[in-house]
Protein backbone atom coordinates (compact mmCIF):
# COMPACT_ATOMS: atom_id res chain seq x y z
CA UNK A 1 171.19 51.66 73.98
CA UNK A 2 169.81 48.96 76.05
CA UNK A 3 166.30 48.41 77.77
CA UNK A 4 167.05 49.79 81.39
CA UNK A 5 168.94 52.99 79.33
CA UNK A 6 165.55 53.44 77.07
CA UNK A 7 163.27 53.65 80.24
CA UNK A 8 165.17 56.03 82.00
CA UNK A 9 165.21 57.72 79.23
CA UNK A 10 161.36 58.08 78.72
CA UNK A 11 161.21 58.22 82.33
CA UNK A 12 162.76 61.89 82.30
CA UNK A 13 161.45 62.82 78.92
CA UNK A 14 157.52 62.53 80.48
CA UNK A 15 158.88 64.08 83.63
CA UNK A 16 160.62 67.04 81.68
CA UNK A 17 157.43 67.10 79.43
CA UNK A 18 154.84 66.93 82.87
CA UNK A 19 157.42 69.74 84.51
CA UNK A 20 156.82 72.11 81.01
CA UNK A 21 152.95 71.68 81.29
CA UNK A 22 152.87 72.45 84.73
CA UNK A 23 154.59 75.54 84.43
CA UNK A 24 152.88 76.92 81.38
CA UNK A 25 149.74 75.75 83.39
CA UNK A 26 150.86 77.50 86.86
CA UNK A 27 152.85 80.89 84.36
CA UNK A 28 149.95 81.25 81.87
CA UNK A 29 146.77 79.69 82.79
CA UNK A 30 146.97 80.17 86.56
CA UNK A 31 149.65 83.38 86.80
CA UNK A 32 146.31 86.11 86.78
CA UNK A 33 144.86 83.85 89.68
CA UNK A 34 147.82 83.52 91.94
CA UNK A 35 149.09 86.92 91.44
CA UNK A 36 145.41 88.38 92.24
CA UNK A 37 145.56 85.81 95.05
CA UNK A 38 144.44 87.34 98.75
CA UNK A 39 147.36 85.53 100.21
CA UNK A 40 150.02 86.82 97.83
CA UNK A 41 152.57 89.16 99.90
CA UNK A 42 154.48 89.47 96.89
CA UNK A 43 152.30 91.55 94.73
CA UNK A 44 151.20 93.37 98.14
CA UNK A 45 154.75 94.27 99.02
CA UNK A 46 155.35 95.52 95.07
CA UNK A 47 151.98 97.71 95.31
CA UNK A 48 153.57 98.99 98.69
CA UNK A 49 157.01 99.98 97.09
CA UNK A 50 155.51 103.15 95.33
CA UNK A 51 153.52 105.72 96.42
CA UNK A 52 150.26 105.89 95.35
CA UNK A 53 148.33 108.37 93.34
CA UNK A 54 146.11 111.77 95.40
CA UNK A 55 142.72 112.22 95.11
CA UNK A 56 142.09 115.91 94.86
CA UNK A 57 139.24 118.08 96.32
CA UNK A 58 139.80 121.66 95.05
CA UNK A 59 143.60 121.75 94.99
CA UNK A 60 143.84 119.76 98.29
CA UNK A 61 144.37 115.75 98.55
CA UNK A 62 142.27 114.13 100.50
CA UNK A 63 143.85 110.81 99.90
CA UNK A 64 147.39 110.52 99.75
CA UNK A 65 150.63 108.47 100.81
CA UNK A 66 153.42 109.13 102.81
CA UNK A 67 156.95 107.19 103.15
CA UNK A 68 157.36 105.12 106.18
CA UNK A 69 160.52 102.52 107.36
CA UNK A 70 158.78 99.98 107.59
CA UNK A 71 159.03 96.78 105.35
CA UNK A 72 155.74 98.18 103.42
CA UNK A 73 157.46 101.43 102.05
CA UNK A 74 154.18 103.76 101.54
CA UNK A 75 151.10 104.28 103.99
CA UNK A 76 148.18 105.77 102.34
CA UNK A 77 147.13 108.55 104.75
CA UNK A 78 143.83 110.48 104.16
CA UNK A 79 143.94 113.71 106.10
CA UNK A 80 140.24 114.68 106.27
CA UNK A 81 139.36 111.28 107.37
CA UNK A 82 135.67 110.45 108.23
CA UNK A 83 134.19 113.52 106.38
CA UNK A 84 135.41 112.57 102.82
CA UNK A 85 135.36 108.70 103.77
CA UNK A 86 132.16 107.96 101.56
CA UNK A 87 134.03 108.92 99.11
CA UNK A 88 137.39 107.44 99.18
CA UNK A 89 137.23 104.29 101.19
CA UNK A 90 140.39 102.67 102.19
CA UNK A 91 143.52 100.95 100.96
CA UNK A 92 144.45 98.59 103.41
CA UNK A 93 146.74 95.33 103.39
CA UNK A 94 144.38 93.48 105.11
CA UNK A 95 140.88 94.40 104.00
CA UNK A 96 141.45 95.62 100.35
CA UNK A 97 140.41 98.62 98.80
CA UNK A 98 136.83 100.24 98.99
CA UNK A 99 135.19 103.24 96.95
CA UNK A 100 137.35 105.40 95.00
CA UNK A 101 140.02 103.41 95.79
CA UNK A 102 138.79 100.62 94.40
CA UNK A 103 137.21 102.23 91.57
CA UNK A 104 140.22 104.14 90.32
CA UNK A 105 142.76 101.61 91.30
CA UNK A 106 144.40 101.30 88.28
CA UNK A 107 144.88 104.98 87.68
CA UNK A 108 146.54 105.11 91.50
CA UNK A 109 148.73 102.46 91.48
CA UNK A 110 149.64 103.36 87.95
CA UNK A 111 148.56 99.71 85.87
CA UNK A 112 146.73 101.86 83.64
CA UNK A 113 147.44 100.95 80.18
CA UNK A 114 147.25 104.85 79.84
CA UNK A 115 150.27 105.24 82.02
CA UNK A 116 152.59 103.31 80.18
CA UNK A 117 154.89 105.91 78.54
CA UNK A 118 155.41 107.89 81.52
CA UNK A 119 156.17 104.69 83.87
CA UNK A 120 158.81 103.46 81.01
CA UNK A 121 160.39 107.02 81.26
CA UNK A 122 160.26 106.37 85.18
CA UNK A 123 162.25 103.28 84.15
CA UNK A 124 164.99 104.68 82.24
CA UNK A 125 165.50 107.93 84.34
CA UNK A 126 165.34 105.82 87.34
CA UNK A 127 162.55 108.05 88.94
CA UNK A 128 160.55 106.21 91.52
CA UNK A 129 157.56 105.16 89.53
CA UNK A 130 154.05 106.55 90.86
CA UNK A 131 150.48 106.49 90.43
CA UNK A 132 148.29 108.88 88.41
CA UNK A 133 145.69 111.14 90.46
CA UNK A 134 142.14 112.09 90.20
CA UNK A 135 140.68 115.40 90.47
CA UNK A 136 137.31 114.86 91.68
CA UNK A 137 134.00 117.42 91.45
CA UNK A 138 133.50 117.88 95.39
CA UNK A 139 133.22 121.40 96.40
CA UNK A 140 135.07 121.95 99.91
CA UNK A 141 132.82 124.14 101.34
CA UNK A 142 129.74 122.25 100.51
CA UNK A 143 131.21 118.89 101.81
CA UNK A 144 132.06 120.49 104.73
CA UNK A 145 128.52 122.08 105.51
CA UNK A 146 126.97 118.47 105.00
CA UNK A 147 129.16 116.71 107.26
CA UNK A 148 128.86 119.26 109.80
CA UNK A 149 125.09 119.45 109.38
CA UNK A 150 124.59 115.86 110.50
CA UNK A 151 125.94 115.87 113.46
CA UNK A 152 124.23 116.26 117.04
CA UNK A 153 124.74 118.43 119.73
CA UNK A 154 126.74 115.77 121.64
CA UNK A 155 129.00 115.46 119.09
CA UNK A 156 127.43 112.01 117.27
CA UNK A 157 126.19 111.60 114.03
CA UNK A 158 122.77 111.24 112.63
CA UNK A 159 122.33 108.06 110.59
CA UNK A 160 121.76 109.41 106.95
CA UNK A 161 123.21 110.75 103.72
CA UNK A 162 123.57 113.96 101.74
CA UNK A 163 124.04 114.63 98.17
CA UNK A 164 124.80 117.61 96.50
CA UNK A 165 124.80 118.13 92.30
CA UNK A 166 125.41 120.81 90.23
CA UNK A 167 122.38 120.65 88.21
CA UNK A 168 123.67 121.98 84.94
CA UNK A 169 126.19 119.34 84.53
CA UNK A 170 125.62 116.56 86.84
CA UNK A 171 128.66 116.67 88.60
CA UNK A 172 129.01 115.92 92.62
CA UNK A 173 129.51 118.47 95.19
CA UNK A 174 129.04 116.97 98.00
CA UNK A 175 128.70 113.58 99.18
CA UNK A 176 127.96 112.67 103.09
CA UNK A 177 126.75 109.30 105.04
CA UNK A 178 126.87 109.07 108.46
CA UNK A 179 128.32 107.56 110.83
CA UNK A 180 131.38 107.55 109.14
CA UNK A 181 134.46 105.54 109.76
CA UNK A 182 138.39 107.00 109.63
CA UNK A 183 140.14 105.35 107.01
CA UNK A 184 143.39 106.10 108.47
CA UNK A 185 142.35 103.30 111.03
CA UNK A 186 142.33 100.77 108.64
CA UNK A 187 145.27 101.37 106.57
CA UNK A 188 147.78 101.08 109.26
CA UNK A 189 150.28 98.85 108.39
CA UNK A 190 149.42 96.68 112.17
CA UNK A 191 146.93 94.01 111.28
CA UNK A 192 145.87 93.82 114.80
CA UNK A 193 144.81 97.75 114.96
CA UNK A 194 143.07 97.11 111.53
CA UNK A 195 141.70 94.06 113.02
CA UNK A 196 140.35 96.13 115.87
CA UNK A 197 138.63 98.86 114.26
CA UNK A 198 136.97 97.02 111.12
CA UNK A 199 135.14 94.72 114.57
CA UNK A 200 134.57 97.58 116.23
CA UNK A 201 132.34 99.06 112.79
CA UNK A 202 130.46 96.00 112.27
CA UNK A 203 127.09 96.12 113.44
CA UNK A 204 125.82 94.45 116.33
CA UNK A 205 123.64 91.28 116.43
CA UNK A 206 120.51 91.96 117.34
CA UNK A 207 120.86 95.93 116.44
CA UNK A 208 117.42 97.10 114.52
CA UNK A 209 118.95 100.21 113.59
CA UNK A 210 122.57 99.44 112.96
CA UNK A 211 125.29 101.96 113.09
CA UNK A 212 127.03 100.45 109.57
CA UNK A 213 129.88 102.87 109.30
CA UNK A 214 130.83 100.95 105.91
CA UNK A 215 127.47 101.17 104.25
CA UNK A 216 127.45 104.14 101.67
CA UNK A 217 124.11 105.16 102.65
CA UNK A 218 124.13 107.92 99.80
CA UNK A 219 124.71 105.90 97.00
CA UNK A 220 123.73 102.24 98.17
CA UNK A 221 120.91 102.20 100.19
CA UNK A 222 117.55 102.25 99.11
CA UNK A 223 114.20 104.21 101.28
CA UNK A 224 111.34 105.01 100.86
CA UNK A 225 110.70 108.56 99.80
CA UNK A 226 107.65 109.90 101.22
CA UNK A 227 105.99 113.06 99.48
CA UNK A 228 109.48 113.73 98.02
CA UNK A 229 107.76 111.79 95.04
CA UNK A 230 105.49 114.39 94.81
CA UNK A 231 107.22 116.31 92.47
CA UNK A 232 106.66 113.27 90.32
CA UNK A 233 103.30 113.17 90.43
CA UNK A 234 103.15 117.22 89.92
CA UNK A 235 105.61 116.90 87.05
CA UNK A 236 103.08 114.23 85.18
CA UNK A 237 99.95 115.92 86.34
CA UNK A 238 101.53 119.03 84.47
CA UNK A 239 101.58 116.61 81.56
CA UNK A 240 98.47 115.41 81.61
CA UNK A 241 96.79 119.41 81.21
CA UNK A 242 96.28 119.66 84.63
CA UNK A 243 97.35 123.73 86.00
CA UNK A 244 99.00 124.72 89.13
CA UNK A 245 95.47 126.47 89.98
CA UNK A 246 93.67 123.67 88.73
CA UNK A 247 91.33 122.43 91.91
CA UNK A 248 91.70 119.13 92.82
CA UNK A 249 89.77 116.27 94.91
CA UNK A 250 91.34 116.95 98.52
CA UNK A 251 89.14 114.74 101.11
CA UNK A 252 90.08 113.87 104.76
CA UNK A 253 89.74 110.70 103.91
CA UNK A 254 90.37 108.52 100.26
CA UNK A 255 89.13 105.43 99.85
CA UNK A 256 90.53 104.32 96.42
CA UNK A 257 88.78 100.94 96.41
CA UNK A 258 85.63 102.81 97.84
CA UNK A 259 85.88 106.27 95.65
CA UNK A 260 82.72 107.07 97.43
CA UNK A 261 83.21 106.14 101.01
CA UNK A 262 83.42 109.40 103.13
CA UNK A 263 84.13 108.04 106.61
CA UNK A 264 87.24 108.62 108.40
CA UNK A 265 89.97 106.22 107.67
CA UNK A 266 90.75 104.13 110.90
CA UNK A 267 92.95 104.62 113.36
CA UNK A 268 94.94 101.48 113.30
CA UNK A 269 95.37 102.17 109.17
CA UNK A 270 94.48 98.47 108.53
CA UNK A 271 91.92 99.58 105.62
CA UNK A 272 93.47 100.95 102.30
CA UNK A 273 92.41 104.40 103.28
CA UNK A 274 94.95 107.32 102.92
CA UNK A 275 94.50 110.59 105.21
CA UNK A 276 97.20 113.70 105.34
CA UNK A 277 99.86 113.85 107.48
CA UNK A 278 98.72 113.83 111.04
CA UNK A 279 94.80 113.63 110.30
CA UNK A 280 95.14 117.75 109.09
CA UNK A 281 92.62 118.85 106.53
CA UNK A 282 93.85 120.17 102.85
CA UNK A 283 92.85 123.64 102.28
CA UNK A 284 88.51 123.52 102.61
CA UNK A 285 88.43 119.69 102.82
CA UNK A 286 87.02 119.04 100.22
CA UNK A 287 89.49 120.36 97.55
CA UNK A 288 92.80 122.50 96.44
CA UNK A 289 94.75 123.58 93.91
CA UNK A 290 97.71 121.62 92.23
CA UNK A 291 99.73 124.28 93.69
CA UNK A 292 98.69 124.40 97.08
CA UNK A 293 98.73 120.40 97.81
CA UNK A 294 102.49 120.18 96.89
CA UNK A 295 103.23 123.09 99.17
CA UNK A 296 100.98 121.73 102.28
CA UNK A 297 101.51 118.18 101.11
CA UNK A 298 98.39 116.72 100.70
CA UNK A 299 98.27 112.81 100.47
CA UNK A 300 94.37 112.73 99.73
CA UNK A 301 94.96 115.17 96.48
CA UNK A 302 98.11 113.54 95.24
CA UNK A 303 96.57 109.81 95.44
CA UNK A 304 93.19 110.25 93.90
CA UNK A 305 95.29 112.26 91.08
CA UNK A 306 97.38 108.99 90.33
CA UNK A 307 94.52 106.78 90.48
CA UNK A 308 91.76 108.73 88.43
CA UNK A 309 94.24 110.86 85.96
CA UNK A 310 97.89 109.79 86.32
CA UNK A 311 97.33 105.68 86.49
CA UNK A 312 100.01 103.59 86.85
CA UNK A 313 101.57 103.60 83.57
CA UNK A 314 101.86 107.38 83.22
CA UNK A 315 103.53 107.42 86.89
CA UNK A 316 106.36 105.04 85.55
CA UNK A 317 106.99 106.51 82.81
CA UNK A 318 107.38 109.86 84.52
CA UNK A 319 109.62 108.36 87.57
CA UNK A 320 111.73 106.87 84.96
CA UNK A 321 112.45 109.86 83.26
CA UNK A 322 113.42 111.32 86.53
CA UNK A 323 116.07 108.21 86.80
CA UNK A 324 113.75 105.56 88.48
CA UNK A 325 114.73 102.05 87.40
CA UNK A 326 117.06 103.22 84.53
CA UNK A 327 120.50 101.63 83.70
CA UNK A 328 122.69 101.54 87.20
CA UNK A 329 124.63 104.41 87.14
CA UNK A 330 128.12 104.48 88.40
CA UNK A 331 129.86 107.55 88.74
CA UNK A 332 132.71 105.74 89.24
CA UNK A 333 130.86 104.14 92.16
CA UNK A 334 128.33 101.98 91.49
CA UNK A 335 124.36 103.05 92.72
CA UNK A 336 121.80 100.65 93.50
CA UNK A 337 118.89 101.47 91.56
CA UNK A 338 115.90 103.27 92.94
CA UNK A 339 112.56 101.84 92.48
CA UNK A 340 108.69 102.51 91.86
CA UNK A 341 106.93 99.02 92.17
CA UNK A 342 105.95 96.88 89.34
CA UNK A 343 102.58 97.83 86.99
CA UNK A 344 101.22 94.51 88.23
CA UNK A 345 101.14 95.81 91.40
CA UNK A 346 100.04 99.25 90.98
CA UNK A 347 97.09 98.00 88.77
CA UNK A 348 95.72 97.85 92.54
CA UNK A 349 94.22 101.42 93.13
CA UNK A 350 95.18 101.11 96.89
CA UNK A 351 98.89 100.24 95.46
CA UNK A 352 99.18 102.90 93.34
CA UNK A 353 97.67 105.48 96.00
CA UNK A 354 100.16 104.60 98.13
CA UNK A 355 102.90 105.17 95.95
CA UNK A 356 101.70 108.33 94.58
CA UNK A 357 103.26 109.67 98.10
CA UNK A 358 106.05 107.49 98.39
CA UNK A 359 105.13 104.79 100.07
CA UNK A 360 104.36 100.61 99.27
CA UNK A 361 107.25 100.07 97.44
CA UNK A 362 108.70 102.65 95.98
CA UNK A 363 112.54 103.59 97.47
CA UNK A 364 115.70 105.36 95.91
CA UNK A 365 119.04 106.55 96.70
CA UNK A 366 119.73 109.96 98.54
CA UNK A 367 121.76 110.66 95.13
CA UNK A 368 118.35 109.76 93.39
CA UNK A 369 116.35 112.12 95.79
CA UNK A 370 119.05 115.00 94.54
CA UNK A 371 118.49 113.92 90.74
CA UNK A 372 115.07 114.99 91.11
CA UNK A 373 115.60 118.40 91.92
CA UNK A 374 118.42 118.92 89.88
CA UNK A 375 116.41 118.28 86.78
CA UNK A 376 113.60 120.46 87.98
CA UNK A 377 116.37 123.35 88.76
CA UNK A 378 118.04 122.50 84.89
CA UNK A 379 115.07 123.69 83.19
CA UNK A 380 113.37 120.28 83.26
CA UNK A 381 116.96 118.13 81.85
CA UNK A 382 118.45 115.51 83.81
CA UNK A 383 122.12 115.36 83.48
CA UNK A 384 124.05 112.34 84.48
CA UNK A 385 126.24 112.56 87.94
CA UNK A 386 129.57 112.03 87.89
CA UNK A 387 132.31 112.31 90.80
CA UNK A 388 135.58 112.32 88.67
CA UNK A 389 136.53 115.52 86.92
CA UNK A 390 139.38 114.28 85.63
CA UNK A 391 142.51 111.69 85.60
CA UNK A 392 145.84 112.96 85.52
CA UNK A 393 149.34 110.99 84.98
CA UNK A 394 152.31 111.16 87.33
CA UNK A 395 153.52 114.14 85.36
CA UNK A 396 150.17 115.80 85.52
CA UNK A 397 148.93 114.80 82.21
CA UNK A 398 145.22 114.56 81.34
CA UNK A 399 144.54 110.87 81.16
CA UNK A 400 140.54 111.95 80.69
CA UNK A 401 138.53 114.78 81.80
CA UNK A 402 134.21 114.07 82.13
CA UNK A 403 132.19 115.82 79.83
CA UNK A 404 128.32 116.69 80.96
CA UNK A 405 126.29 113.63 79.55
CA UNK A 406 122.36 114.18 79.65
CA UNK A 407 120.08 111.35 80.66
CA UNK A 408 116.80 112.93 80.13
CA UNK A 409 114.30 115.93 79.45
CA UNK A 410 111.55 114.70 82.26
CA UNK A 411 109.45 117.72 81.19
CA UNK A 412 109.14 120.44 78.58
CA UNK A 413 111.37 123.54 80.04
CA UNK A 414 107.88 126.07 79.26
CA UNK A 415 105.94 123.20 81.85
CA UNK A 416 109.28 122.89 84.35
CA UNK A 417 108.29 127.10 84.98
CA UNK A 418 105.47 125.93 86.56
CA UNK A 419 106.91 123.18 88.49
CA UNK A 420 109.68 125.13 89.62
CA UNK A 421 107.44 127.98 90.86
CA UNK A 422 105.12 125.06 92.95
CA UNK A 423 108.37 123.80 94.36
CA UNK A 424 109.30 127.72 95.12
CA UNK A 425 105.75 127.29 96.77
CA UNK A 426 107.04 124.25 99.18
CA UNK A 427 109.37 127.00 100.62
CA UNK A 428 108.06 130.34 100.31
CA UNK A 429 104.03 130.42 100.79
CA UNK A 430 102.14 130.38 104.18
CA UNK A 431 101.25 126.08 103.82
CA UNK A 432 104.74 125.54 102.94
CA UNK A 433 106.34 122.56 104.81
CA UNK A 434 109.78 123.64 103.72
CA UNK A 435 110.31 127.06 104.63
CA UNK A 436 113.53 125.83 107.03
CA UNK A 437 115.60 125.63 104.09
CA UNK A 438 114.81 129.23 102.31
CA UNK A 439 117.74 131.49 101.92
CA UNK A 440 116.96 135.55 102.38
CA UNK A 441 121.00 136.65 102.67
CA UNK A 442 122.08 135.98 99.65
CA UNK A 443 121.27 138.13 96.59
CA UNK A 444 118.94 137.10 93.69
CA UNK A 445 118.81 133.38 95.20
CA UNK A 446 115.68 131.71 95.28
CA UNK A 447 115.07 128.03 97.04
CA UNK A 448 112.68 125.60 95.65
CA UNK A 449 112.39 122.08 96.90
CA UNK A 450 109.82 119.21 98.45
CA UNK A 451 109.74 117.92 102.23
CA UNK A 452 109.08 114.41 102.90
CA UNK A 453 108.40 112.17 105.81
CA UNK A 454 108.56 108.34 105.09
CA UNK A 455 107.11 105.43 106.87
CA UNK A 456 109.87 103.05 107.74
CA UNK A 457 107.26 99.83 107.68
CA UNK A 458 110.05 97.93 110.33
CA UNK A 459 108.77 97.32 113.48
CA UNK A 460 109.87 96.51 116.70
CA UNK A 461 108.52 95.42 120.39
CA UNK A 462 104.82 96.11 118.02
CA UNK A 463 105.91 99.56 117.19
CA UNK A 464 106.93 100.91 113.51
CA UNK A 465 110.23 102.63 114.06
CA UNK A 466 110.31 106.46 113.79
CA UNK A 467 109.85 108.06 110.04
CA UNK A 468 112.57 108.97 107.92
CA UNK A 469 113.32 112.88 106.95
CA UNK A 470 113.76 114.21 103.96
CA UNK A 471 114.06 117.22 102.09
CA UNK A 472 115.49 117.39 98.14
CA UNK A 473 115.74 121.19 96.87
CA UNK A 474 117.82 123.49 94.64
CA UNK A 475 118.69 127.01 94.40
CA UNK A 476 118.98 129.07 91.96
CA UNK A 477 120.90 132.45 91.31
CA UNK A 478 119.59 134.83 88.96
CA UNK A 479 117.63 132.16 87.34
CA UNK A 480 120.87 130.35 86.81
CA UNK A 481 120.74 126.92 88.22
CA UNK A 482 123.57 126.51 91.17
CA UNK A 483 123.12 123.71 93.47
CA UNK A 484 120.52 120.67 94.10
CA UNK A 485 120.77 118.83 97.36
CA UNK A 486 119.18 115.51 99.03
CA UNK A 487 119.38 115.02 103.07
CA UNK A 488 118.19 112.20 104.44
CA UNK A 489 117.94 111.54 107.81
CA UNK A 490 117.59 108.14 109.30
CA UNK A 491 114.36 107.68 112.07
CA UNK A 492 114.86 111.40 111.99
CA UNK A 493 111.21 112.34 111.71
CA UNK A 494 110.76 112.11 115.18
CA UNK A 495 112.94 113.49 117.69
CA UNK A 496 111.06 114.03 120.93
CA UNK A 497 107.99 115.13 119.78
CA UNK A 498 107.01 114.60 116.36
CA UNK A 499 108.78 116.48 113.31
CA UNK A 500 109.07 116.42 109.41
CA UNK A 501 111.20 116.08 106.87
CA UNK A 502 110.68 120.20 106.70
CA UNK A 503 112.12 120.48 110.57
CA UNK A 504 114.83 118.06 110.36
CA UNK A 505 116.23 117.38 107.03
CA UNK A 506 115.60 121.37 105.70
CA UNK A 507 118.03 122.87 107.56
CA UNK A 508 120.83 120.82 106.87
CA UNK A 509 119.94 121.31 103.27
CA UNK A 510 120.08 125.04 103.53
CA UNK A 511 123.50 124.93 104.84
CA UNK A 512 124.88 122.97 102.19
CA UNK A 513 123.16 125.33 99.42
CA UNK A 514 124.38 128.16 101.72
CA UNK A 515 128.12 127.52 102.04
CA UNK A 516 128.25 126.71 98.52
CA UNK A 517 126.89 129.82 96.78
CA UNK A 518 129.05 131.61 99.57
CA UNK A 519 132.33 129.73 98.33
CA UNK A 520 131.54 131.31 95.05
CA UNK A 521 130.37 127.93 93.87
CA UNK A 522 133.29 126.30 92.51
CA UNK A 523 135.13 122.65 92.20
């Protein structure tokens, strides 16, 4: 062979060798990448070809697909739109998938490893291949009441979130933020009407209150509690020895760097001095019960407690047994974590006055505020929430089906007797600040829960925006724990003249609890 020949000859072997490389490179290396890709149409078009799995509320899907004749063979439809949108998100070809659908993607498009036998028999029979489905813990009823419940006479929606749990097992009945969004609008198969409406739901520059449609307000978003947390500090006071009748120190006016101080605290709250809500005076002044300052909630009471008996450390520990700061949960959707504040910084008795009612820096979820009833209504044991029941194959097979998990005993059951009856208290005695959310029609139920009204610290043109509402509660039936719930409602403490948690979040509470035990409480 001669020299030109030989060259050539290398020439192609290097180019042959450079050409198997690259494709191992582009097939092996790089193939999870490009397929994945945003810009790949192919794998789009092949998740498009099949129809994907339902999610199921009670028998009905609230997230399902329908054939079309279009090039993209399936649109995923979601009849109850807004009201379950929390919940499911979207699947949409240009903006992804959100919530469930993101979270349980592989068990509705049917890639989960789990699914392989019955999409090889799909194969070989030549059955259109499918996705599984997910049964999920939502009561109908109880969803329904929520959504309903924040909306205004005009026909808006409140800026908020509501949670419902079933306290003996964890699992979600009801899960509402507001606004919503219709997912339907963004899994059309016209970019330019998806386009459209994912603008039209962004929030506006300049906005201090933003609509946010997207945000999942229940699980995701963090706010301060107000005297919600109060039932933490009762739960630990319990703890420490201290009784429901046991008096304690209940001043106008608490100074906790100045114990001794008596004056007034000022008006523009500059000084670390805490007062009750509105300037009112706790029972004689001068002191009240355990008991009574949960149901009248009494700032001055709860924040000398925490800084001469509880002290930081002991209202930690108790918060975290509640589900403050713990591992994120995700149930499948992930939760941002609530939060008390750091022992450095309630070392400072001002600090850790503050947060003994919520306040400084202390927030949590809405599903966080329901936790904390929940576990009071459960005989004192948190259980862990979870919004799948169960994953099913194409055939119907059980892929998996959620067992109740508990996550902690915050307080001996004999000790949660008492705390349950001061939380009855919150509802049922003449101070109450909750009595909005009691329920008299429905036999052998009884309503405990805690009212809260939280100071936003945002401010704007000088002025701190209006409070936030809350209201966390449970019923029971027969003694039997049935439902906890969580409402909280956005700037929603005042509304022309000033309310409370109590006024606005209460009622919307008692309608969830209400329609549920009604529906004969099941999922």
């Amino acid at each position: 062979m001669n020299r030109p020949i030989r060259k050539v000859a290398v020439a192609l072997l290097v180019l042959l060798a450079a050409m198997f490389v690259n494709l191992n490179f582009v097939q092996v290396v790089k193939g999870s990448e490009y397929r994945n890709h945003d810009g790949n149409s192919r794998v789009l078009l092949a998740e498009y070809s099949n129809p994907r799995g339902q999610m199921v509320v009670q028998g009905t899907a609230i997230a399902t697909s329908k054939s079309t004749n279009d090039e993209l063979k399936y649109l995923r439809t979601y009849p109850q739109g807004p009201e379950y949108a929390a919940v499911t998100g979207f699947y949409s070809f240009d903006y992804g998938t959100r919530a469930l659908e993101n979270a349980q993607n592989s068990v509705l498009s049917g890639d989960d490893p789990r699914l392989f036998g019955s999409q090889l028999v799909d194969l070989f029979t030549g059955r259109n291949p499918r996705g599984g489905s997910v049964e999920l813990t939502l009561n109908k009823a109880a969803q329904d009441a929520a959504y309903k419940g924040m909306q205004n006479p005009d026909g808006t929606y409140r800026r908020g979130a509501v949670v419902a749990l079933d306290p003996s097992t964890g699992a979600i009945l009801a899960v509402v933020s507001t606004p919503s969004y219709d997912p339907n609008l963004l899994s059309t198969h016209s970019a330019s009407t998806n386009s459209r409406y994912y603008n039209a739901l962004q929030p506006k520059n300049g906005d201090p209150n933003p609509a946010d449609a997207l945000l999942n307000r229940a699980f995701n978003q963090l706010y301060a509690p107000g005297s919600v947390f109060k039932v933490i500090d009762a739960a630990a006071a319990l703890k420490a020895g201290i009784k429901p009748t046991t008096r304690l120190a209940a001043p106008n006016s608490y100074w906790p760097l100045e114990p001794q101080r008596k004056t007034p605290c000022p008006a523009n709250h500059q000084a670390p001095c805490v007062e009750n809500f509105s300037g009112e005076t706790c029972d004689n002044g001068s002191t009240a019960t355990l008991e009574f300052s949960l149901a009248k909630s009494c700032n001055t009471a709860f924040a000398q407690l925490a800084v001469t008996k509880l002290g930081a450390k002991g209202l930690k520990d108790e918060a975290a047994l509640f589900g403050f700061e713990g591992d994120q949960l995700n149930v499948p959707l992930g939760v941002n974590r609530s939060k008390v504040g750091t022992e450095a910084v309630l070392s400072d008795d001002a600090a850790l006055a503050q947060t003994s009612f919520g306040q400084r820096d202390v927030r949590m979820t809405p599903l966080q505020g329901a936790m904390i009833s929940a576990a009071v209504a459960n005989h004192g044991t948190l259980m862990e929430p979870y919004l799948v029941q169960k994953e099913l194959g194409s055939n119907l097979s059980v892929l998996s089906d959620t067992q109740p998990k508990q996550l902690s005993q915050v307080i001996d059951p004999t000790l949660d007797e008492d705390l349950k009856a001061m939380m009855r208290g919150v509802i049922n005695s003449a101070v109450g600040t909750g009595r909005a959310a009691d329920i008299t029609d429905i036999p052998g139920v009884t309503v405990g829960g805690k009212t809260g009204t939280a100071d936003t610290g945002i401010f704007q043109n000088g002025k701190e925006t209006p409070p936030h509402a809350w209201f966390s509660g449970y019923a029971l039936q027969n003694g039997n724990p049935k439902i906890a719930v969580a409402v909280l409602i956005e700037n929603g403490g005042v509304n022309g003249n000033e309310t409370t948690g109590g006024l606005a979040a209460a009622p919307v509470a008692k309608a969830v609890m209400e329609a549920y035990l009604k529906s004969g409480g099941g999922r």
